[in-house]
Protein backbone atom coordinates (compact mmCIF):
# COMPACT_ATOMS: atom_id res chain seq x y z
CA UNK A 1 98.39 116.01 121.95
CA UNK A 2 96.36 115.14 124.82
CA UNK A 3 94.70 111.92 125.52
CA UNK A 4 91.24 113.47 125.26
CA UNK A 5 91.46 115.09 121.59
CA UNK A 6 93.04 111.92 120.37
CA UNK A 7 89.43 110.31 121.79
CA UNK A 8 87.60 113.08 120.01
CA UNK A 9 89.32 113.04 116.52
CA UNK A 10 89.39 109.27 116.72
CA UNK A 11 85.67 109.86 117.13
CA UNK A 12 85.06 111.70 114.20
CA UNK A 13 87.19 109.39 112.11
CA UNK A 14 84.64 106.86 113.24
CA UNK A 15 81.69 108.94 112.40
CA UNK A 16 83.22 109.55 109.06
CA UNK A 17 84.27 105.87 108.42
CA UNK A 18 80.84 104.31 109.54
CA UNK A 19 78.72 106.66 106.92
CA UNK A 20 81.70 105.51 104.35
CA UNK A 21 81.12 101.76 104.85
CA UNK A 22 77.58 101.72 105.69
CA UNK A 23 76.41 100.80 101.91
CA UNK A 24 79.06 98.27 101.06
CA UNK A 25 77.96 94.44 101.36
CA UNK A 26 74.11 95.83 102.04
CA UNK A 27 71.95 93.60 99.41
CA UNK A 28 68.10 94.71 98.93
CA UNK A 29 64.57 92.58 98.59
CA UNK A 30 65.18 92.73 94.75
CA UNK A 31 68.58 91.29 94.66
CA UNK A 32 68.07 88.29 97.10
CA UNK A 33 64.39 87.76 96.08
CA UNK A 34 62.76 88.02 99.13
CA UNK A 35 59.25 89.07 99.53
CA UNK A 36 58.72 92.92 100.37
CA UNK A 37 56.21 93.28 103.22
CA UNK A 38 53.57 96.37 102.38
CA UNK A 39 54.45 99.70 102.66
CA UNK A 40 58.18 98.70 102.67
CA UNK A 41 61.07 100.56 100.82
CA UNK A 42 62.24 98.77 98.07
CA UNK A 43 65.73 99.60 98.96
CA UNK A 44 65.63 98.44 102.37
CA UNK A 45 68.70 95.90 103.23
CA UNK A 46 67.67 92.40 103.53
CA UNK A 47 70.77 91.21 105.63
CA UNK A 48 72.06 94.66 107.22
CA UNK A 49 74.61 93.78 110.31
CA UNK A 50 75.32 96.48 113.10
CA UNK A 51 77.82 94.91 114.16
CA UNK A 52 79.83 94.23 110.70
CA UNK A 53 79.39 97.91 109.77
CA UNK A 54 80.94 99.05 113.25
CA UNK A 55 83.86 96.13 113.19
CA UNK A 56 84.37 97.82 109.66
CA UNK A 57 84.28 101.29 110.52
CA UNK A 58 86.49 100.64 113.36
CA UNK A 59 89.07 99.54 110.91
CA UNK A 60 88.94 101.69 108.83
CA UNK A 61 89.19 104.99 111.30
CA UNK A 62 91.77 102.71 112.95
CA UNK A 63 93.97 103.42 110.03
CA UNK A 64 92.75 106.62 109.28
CA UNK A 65 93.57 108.32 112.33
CA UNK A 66 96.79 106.08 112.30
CA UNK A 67 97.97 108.39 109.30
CA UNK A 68 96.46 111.38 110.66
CA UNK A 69 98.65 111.10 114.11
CA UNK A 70 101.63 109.87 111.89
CA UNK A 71 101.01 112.98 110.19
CA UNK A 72 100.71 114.68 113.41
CA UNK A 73 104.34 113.80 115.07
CA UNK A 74 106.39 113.80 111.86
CA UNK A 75 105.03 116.72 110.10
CA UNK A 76 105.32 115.12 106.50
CA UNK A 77 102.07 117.40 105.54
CA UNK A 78 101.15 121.22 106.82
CA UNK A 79 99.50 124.15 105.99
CA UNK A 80 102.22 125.82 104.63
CA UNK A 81 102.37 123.15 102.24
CA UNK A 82 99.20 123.68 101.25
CA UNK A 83 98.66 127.39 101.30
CA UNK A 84 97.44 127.93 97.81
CA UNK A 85 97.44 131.78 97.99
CA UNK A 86 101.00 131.55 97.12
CA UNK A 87 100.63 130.16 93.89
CA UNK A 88 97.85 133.32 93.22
């Protein structure tokens, strides 16, 4: 595989993993108490962290794409193994 399709699918990984861990740890006005200033969302995170939700997506498509490239080299999972029109 070359080195830039392991940057690409590593990419989407990230994508993927960001959108995953975006609403864990995210509290809203109502749960901390905090005033709401007009014309706010009430579901609008009080404490949301860029940098937290990156540093966790990047761990997570770290050992996503870990599996995926294991996957990759030692063939443990393939399409012939899940071809499903041969069960039909």
């Amino acid at each position: 595989m070359k080195l830039t399709s392991i940057l690409a699918i590593y990419f989407l990984f990230w994508i993927i993993s960001a959108f995953f861990v975006l609403p864990f740890g995210v509290r809203t006005h109502d749960d901390d108490g905090a005033a709401i200033v007009p014309g706010q969302v009430t579901s609008a995170p009080v404490n949301f962290s860029a940098r937290r939700t990156a540093l966790r997506a990047t761990c997570l498509s770290l050992v996503l794409f870990g599996l995926y490239y294991l996957n990759y080299v030692m063939g443990w999972l393939t399409i012939a193994d899940i071809d499903i029109t041969r069960y039909l």
